[in-house]
N, C-alpha and C. Protein backbone atom coordinates (compact mmCIF):
# COMPACT_ATOMS: atom_id res chain seq x y z
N UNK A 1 -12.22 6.81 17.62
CA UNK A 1 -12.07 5.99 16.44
C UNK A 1 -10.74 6.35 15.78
N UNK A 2 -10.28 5.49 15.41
CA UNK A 2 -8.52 5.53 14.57
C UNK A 2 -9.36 5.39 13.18
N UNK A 3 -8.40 6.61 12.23
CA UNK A 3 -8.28 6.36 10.86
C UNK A 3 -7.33 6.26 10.14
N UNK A 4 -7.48 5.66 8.66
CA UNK A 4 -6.07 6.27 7.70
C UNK A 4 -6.37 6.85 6.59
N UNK A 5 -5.91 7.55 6.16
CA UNK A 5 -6.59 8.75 5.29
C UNK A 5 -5.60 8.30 4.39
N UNK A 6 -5.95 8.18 2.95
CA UNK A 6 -5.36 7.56 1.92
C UNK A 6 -6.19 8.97 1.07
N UNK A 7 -5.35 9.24 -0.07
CA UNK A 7 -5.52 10.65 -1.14
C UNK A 7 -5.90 11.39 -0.10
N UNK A 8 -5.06 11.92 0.72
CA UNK A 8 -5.10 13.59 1.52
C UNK A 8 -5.99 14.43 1.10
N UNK A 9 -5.39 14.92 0.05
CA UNK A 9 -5.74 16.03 -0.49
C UNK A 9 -4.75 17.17 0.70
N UNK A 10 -5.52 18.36 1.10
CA UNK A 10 -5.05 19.17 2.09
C UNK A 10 -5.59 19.02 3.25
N UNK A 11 -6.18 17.54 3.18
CA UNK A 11 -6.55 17.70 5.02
C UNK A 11 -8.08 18.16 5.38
N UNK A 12 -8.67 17.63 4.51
CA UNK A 12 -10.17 18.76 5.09
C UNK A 12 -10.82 18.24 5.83
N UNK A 13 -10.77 16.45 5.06
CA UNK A 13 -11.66 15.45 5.98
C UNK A 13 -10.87 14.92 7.37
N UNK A 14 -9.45 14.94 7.33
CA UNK A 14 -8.65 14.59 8.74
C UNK A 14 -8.83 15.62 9.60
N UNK A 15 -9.13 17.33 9.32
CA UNK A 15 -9.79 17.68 10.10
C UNK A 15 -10.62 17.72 10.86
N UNK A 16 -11.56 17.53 10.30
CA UNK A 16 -13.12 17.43 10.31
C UNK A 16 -13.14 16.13 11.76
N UNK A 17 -12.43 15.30 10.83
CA UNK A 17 -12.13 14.09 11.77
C UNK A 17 -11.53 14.02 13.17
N UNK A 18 -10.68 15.19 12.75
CA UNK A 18 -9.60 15.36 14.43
C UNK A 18 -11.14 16.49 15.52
N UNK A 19 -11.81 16.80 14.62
CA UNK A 19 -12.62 17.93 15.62
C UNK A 19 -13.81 16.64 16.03
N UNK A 20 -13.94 15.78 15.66
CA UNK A 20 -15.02 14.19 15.96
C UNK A 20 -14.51 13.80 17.38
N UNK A 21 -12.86 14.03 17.20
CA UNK A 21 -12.75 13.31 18.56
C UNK A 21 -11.76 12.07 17.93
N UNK A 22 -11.53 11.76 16.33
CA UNK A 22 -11.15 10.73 15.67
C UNK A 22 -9.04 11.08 15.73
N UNK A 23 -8.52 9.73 15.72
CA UNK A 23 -7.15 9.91 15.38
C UNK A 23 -7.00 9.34 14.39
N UNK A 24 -5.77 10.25 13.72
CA UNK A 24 -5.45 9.22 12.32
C UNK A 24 -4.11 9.07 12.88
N UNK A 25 -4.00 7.72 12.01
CA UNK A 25 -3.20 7.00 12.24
C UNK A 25 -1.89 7.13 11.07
N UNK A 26 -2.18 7.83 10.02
CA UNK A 26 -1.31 8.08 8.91
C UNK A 26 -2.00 8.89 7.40
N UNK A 27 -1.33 9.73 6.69
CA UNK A 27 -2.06 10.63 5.80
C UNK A 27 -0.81 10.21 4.74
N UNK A 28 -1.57 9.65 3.61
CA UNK A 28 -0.80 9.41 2.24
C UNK A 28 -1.46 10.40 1.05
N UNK A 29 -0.70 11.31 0.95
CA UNK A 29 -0.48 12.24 -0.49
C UNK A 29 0.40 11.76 -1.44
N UNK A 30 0.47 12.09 -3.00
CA UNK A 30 1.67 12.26 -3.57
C UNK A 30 1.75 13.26 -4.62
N UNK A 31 0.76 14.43 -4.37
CA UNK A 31 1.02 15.68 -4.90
C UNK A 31 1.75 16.72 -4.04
N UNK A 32 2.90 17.07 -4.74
CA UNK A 32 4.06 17.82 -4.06
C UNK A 32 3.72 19.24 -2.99
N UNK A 33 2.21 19.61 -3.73
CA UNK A 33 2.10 21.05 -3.04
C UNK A 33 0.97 20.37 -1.67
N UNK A 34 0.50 19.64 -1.90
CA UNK A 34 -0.67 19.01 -0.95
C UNK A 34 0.08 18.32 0.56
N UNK A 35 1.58 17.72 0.16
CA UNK A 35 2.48 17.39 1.06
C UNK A 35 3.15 18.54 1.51
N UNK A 36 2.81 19.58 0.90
CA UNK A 36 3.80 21.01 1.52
C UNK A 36 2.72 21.87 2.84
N UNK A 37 1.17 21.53 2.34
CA UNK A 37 0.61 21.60 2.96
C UNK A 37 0.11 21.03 4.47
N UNK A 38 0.13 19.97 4.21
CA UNK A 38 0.15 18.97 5.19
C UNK A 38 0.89 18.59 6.16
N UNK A 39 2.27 19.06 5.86
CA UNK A 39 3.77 19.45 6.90
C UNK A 39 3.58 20.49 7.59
N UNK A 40 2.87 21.62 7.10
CA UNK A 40 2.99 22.68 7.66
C UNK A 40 1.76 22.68 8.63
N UNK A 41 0.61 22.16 8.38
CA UNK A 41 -0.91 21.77 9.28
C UNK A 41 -0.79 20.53 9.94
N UNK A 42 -0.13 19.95 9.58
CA UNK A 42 -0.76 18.53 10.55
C UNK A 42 1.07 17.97 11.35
């Protein structure tokens, strides 16, 4: 299953999602430390 993850956050549920077997297709943040996070994990 393809997703798009809209309010990130840090990724907990695109995890969760990548261990399903699921791809995302794109992750939209716009809190500065949550995008610092998300560069460095995903």
């Amino acid at each position: 299953m393809v997703h798009a993850s809209l309010f990130t956050g840090i990724g907990g549920f695109d995890l969760a999602a990548e261990w399903m077997g699921w791809t995302n297709s794109f992750q939209c943040e716009i809190d500065p430390f949550c995008q610092k996070v998300l560069a460095k994990n995903f």
